[in-house]
N, C-alpha and C. Protein backbone atom coordinates (compact mmCIF):
# COMPACT_ATOMS: atom_id res chain seq x y z
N UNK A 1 114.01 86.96 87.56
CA UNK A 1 115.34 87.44 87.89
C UNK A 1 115.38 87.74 89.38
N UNK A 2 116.50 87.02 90.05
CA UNK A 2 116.21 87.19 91.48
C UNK A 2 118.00 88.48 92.10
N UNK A 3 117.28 89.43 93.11
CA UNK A 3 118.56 90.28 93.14
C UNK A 3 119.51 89.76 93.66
N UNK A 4 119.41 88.44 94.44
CA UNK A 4 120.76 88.14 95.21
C UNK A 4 120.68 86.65 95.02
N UNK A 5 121.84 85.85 95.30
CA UNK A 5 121.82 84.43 95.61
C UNK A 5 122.03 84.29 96.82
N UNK A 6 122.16 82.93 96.39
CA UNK A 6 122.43 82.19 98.12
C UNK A 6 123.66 82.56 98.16
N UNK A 7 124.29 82.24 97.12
CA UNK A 7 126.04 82.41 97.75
C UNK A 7 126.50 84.10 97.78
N UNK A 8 125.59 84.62 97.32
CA UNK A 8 126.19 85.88 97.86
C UNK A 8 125.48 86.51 99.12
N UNK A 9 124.80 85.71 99.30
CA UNK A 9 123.73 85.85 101.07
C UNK A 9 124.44 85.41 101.73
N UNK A 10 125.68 84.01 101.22
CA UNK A 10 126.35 83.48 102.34
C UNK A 10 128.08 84.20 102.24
N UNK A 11 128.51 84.84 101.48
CA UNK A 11 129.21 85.48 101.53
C UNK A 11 128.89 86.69 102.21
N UNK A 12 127.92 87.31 101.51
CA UNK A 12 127.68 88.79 103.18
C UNK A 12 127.60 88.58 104.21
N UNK A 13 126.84 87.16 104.56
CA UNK A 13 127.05 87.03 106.17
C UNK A 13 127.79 86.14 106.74
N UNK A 14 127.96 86.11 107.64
CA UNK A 14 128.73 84.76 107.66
C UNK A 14 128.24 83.31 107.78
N UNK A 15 128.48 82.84 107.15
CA UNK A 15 127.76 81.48 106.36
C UNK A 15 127.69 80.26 107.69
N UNK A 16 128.50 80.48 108.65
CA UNK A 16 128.09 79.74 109.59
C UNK A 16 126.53 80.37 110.23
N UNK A 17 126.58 81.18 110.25
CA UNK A 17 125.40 81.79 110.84
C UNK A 17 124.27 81.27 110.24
N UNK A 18 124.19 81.66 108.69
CA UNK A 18 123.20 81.14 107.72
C UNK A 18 122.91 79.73 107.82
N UNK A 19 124.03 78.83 108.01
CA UNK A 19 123.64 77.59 108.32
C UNK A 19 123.37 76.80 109.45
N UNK A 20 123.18 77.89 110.13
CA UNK A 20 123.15 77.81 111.74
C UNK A 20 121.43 78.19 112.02
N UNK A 21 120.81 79.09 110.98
CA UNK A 21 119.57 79.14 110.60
C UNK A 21 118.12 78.35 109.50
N UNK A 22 119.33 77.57 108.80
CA UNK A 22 118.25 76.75 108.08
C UNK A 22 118.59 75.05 108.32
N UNK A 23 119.82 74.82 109.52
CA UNK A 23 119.56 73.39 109.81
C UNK A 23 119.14 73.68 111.21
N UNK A 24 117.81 73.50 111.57
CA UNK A 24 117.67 72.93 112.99
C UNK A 24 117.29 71.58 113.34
N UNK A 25 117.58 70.96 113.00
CA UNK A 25 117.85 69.29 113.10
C UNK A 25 119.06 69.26 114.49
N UNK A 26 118.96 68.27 115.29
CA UNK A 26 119.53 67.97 116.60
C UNK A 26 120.34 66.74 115.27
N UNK A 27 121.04 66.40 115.25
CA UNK A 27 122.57 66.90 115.42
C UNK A 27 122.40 67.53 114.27
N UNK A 28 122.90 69.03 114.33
CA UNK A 28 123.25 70.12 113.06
C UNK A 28 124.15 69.50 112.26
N UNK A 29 123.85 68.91 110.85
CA UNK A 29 124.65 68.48 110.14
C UNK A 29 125.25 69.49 108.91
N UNK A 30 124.90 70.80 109.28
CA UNK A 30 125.35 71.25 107.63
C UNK A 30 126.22 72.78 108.13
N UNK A 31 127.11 72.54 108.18
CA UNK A 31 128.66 73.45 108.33
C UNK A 31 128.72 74.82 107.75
N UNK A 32 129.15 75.44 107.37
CA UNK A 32 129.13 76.64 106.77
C UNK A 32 130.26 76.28 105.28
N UNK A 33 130.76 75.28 105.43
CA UNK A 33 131.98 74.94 104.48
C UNK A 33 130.59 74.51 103.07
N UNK A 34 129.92 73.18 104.12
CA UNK A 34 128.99 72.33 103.67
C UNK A 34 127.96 73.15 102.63
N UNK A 35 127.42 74.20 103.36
CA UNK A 35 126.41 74.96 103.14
C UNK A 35 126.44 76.06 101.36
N UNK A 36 128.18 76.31 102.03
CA UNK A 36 128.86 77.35 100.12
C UNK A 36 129.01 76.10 99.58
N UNK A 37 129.27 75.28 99.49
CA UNK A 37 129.63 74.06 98.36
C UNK A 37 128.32 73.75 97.76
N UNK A 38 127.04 73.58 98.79
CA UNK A 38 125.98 72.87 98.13
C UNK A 38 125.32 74.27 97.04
N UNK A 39 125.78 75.74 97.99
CA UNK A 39 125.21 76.90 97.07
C UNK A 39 126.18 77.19 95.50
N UNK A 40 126.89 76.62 95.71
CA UNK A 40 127.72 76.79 94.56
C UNK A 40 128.04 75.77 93.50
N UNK A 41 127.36 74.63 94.12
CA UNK A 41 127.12 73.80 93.33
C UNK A 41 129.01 72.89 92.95
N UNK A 42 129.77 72.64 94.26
CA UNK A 42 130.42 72.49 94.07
C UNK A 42 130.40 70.84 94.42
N UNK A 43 131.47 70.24 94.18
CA UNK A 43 131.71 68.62 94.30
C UNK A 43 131.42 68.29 96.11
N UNK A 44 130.45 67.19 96.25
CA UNK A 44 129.50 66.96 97.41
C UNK A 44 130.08 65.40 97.76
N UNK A 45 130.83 65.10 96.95
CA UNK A 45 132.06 63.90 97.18
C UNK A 45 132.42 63.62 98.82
N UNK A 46 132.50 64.37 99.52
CA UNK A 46 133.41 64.55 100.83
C UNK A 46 132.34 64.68 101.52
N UNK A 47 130.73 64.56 101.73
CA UNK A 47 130.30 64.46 102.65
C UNK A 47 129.29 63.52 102.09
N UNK A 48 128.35 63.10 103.67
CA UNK A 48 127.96 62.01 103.52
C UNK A 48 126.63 62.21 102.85
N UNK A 49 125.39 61.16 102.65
CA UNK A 49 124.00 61.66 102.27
C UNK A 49 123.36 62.31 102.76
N UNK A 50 123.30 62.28 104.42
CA UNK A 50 122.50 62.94 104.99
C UNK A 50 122.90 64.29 104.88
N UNK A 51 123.98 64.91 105.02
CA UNK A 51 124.49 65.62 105.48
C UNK A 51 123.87 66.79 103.63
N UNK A 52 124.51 65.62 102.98
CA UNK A 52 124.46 66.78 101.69
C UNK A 52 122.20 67.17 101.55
N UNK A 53 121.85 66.01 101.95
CA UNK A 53 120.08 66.48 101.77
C UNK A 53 119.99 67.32 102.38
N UNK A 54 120.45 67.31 104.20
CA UNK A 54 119.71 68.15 104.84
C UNK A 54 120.46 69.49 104.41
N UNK A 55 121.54 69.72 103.69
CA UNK A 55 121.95 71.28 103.60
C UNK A 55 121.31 71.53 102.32
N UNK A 56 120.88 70.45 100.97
CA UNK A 56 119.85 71.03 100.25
C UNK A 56 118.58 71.41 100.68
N UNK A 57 118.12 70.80 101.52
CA UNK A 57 116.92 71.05 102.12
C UNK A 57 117.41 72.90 102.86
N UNK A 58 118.16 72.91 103.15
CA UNK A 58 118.73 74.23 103.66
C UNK A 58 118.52 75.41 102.85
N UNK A 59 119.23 74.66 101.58
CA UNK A 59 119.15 75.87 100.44
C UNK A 59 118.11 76.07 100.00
N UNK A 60 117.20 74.71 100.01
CA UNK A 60 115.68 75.36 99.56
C UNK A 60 115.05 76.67 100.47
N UNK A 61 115.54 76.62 101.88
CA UNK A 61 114.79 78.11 102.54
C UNK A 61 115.40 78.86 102.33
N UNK A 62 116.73 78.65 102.21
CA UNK A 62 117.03 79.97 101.74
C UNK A 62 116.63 80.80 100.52
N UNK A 63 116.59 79.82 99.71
CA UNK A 63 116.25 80.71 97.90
C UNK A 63 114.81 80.87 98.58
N UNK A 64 113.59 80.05 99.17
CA UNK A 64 112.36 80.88 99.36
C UNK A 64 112.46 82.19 100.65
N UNK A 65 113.88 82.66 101.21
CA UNK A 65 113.69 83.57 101.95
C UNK A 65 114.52 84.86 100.76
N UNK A 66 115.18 84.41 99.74
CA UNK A 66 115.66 85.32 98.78
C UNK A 66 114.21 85.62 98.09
N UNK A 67 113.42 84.36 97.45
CA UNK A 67 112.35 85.25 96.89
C UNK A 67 111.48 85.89 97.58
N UNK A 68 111.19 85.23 98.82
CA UNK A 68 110.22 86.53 99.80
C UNK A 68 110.69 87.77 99.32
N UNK A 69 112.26 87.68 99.68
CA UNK A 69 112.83 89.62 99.71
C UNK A 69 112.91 90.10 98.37
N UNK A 70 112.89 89.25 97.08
CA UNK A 70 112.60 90.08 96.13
C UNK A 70 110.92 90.39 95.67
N UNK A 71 109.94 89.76 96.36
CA UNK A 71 109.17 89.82 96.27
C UNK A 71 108.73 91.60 96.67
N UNK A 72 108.84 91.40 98.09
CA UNK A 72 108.70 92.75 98.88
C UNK A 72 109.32 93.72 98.37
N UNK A 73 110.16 93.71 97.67
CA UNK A 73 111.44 95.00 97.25
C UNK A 73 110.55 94.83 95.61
N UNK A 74 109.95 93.81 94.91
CA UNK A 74 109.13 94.13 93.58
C UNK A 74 108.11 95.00 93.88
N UNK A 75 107.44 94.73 95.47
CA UNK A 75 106.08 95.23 95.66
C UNK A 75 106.50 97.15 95.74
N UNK A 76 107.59 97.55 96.33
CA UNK A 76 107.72 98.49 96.36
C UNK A 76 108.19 99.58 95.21
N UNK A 77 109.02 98.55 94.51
CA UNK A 77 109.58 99.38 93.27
C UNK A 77 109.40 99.39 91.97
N UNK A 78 108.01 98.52 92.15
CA UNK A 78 107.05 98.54 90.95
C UNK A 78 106.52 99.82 90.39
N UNK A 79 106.25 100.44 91.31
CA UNK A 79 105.59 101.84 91.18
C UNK A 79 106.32 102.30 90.37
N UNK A 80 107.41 102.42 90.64
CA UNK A 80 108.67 103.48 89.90
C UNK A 80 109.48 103.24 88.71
N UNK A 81 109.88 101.57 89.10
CA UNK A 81 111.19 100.88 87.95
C UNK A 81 110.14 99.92 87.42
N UNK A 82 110.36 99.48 85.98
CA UNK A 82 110.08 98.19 85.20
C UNK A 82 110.86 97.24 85.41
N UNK A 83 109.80 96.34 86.10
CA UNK A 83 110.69 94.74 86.36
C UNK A 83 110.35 93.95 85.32
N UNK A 84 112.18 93.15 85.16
CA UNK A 84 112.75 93.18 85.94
C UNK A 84 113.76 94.31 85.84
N UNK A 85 114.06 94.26 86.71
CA UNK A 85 115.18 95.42 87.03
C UNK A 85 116.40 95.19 86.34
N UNK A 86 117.29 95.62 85.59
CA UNK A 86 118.28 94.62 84.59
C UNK A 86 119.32 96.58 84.21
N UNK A 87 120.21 96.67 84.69
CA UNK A 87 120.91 94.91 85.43
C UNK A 87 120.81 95.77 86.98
N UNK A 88 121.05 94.87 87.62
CA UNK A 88 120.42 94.70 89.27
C UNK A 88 121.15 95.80 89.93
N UNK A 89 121.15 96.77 90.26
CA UNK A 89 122.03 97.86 91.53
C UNK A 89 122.69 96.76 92.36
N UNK A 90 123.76 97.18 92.81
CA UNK A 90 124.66 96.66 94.29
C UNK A 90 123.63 96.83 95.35
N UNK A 91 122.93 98.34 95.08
CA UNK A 91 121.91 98.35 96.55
C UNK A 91 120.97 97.77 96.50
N UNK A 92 120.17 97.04 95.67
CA UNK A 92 119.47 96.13 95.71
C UNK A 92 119.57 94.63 95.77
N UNK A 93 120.75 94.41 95.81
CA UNK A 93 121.60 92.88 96.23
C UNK A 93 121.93 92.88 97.40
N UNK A 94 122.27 94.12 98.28
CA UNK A 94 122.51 94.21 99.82
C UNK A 94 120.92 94.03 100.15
N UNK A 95 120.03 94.85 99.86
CA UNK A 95 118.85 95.03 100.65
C UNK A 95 118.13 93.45 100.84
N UNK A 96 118.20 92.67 99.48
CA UNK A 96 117.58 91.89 99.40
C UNK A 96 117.97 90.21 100.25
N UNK A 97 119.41 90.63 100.41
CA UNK A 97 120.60 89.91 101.50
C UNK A 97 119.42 90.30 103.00
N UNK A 98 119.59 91.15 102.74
CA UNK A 98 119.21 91.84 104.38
C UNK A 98 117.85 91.57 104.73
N UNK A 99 117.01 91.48 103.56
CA UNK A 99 115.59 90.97 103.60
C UNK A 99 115.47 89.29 104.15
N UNK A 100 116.37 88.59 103.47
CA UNK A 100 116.31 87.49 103.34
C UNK A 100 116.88 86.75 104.87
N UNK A 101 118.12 87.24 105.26
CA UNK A 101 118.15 87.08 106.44
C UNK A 101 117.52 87.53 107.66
N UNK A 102 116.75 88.77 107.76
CA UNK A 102 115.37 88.73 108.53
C UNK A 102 114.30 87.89 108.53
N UNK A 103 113.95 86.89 107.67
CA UNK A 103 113.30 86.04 107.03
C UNK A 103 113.36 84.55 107.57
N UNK A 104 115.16 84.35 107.48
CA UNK A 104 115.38 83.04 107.93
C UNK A 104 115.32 83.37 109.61
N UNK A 105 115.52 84.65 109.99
CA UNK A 105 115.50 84.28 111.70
C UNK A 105 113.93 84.22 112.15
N UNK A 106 113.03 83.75 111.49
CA UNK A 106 111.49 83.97 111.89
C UNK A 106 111.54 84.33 113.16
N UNK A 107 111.16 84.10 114.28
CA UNK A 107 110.41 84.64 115.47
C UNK A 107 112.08 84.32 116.37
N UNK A 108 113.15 83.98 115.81
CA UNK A 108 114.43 84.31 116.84
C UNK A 108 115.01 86.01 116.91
N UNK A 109 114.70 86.79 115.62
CA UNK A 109 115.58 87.85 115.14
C UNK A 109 115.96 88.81 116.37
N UNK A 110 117.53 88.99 115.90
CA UNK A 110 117.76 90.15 116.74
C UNK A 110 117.38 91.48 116.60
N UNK A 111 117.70 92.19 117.65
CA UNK A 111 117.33 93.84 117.45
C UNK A 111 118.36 94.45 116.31
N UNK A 112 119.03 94.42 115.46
CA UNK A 112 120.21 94.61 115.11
C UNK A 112 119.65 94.36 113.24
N UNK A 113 119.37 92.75 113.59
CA UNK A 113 118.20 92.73 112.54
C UNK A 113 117.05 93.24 111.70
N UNK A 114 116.63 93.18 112.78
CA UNK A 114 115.23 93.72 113.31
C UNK A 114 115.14 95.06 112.75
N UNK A 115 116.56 96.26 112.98
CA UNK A 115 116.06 97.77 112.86
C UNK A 115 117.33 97.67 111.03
N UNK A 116 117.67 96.45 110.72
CA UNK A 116 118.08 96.98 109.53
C UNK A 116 116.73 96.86 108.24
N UNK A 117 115.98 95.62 108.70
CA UNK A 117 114.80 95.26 108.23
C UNK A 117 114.14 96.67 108.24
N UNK A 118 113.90 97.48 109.05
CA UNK A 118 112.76 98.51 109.09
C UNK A 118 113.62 99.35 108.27
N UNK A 119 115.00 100.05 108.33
CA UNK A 119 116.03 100.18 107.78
C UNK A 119 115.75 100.31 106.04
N UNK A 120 115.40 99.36 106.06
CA UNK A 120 115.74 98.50 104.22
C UNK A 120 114.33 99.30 103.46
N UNK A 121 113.16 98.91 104.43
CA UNK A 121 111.59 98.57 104.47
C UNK A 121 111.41 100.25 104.23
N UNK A 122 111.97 100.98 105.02
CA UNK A 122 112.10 102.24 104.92
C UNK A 122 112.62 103.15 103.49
N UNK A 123 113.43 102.22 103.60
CA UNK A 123 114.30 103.22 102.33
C UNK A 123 113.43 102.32 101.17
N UNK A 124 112.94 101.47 101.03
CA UNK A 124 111.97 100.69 99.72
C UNK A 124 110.83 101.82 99.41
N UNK A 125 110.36 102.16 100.59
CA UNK A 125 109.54 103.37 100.34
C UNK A 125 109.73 104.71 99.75
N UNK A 126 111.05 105.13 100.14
CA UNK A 126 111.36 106.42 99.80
C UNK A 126 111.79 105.86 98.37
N UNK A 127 112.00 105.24 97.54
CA UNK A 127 112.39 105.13 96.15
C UNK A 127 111.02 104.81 95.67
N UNK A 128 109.90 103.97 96.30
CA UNK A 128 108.45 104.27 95.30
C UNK A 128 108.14 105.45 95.29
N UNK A 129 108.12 106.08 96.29
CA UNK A 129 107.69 107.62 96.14
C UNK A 129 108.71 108.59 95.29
N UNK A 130 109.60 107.86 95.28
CA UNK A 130 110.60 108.76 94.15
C UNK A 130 111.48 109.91 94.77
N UNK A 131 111.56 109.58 96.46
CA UNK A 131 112.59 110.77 96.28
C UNK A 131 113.86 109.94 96.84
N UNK A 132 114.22 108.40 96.53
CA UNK A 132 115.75 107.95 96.22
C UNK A 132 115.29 107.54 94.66
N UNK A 133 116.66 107.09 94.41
CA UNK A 133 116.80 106.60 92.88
C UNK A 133 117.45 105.36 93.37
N UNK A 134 117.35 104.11 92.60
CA UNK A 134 117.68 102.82 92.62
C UNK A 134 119.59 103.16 92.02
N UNK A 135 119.92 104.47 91.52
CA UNK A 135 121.33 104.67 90.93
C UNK A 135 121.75 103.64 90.04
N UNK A 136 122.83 104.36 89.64
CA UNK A 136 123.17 103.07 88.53
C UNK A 136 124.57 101.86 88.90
N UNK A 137 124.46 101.26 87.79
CA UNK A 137 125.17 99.78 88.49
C UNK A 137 126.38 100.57 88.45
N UNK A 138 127.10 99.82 89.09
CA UNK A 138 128.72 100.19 89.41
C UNK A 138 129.48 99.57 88.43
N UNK A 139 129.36 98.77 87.99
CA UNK A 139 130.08 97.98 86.98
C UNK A 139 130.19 98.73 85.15
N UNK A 140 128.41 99.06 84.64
CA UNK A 140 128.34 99.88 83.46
C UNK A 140 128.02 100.84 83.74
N UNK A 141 126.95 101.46 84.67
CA UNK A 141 126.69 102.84 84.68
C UNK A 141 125.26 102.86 83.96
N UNK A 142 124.69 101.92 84.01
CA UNK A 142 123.34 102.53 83.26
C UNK A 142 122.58 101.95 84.07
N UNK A 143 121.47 103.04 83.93
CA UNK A 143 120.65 103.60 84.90
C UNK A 143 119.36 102.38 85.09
N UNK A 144 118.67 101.89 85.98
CA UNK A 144 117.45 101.13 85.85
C UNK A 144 116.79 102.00 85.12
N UNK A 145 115.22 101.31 84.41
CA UNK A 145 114.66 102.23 83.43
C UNK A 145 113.38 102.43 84.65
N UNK A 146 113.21 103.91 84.21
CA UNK A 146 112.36 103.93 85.24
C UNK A 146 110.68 104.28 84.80
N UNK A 147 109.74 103.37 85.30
CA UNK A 147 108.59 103.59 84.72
C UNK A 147 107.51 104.64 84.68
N UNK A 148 108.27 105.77 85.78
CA UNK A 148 107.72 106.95 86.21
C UNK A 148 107.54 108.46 84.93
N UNK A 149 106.42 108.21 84.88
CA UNK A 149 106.12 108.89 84.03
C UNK A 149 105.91 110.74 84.57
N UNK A 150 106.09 111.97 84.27
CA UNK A 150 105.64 113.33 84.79
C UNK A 150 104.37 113.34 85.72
N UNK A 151 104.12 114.09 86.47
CA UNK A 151 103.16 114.05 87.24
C UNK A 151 103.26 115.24 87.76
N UNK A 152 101.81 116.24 87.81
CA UNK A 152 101.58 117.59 87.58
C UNK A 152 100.49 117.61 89.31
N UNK A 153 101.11 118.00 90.07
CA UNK A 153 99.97 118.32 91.33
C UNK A 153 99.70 119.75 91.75
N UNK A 154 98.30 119.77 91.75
CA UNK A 154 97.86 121.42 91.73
C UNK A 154 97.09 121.50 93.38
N UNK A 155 96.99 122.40 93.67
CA UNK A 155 96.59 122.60 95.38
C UNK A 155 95.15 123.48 94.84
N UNK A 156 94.83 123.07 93.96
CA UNK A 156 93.16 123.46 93.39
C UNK A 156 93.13 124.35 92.40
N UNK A 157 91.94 124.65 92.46
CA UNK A 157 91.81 126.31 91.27
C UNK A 157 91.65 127.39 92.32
N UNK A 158 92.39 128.28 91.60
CA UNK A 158 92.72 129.72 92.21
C UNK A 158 91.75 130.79 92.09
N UNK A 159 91.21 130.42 90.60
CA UNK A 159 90.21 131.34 90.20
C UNK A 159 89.03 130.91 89.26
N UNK A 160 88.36 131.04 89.40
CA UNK A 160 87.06 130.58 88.55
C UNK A 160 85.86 130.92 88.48
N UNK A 161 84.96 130.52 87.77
CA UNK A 161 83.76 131.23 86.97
C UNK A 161 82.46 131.70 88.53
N UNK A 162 82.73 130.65 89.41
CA UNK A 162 82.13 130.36 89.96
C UNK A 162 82.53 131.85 91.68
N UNK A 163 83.73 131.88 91.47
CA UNK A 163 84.11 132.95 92.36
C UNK A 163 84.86 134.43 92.11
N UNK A 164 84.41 134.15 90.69
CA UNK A 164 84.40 135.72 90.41
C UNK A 164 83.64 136.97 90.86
N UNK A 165 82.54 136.77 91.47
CA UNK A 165 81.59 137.47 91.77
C UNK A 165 80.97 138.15 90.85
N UNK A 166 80.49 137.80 89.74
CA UNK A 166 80.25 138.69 88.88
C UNK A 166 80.62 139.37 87.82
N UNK A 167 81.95 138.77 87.84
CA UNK A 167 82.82 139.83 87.37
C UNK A 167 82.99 139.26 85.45
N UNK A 168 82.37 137.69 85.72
CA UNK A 168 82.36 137.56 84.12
C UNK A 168 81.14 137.04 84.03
């Protein structure tokens, strides 16, 4: 189960951009029009062969820069939630958007990028450790199940046989 698609990666951002990142071929053949049609699996009638391969070839990095980011967002919220996660938070469909497009800008990314990535990377942490909650979906309201079981931490023994002095 993956948290985001392509077409909703290319709907959050703007899809020229996205396709402005997975065709670098001299002449850029794959449009942002080009790019939601091939993610949506819509009629490919109106453009030519090349054009429709190289924007599948497109979508293939993209779905492997969606599973990178659900990968990284499994590694973190394993600890806490049972994957898969069902049904998916809104905030985990943004994060994993946000993962994924840090991903496709390999070694171009902006600063902007750059600090939502640490951003995301940040807050992945504070929900393994348990002090966010993944919340519940917006749509039903029920909660991810969470695999976190009680956990009892003591700052040692206070008193014992050993420093009683005698006394037992």
């Amino acid at each position: 189960m993956t948290y985001a698609t392509a077409t909703a990666l290319l709907t959050r951002f703007d899809a020229a951009e996205i396709a402005q990142r997975v065709d670098r071929g001299v002449p850029r053949l794959v449009t942002s029009q080009l790019m939601t049609d091939v993610a949506a699996a819509a009629d490919l009638s109106a453009y030519t062969a090349a054009e429709v391969a190289r924007a599948q070839a497109g979508l293939l990095v993209i779905n492997r820069a969606l599973q990178d980011a659900d990968d990284t967002i499994n590694g973190y919220i394993s600890a806490r939630y049972t994957l898969p996660v069902n049904p998916v938070p809104a905030v985990l469909q943004r994060v994993a958007c946000e993962l994924a497009r840090f991903y496709l800008y390999d070694d171009q990314v902006t600063d902007l990028i750059k600090d939502r990535h640490a951003s995301n990377i940040k807050w992945l942490g504070e929900v393994s450790k348990g002090t966010v909650s993944l919340g519940a979906d917006a749509a039903t309201g029920v909660q991810p199940v969470s695999s976190a079981g009680a956990e009892l931490v003591t700052g040692g023994k206070v008193w014992g046989r050993e420093s009683s002095t005698g006394f037992i």
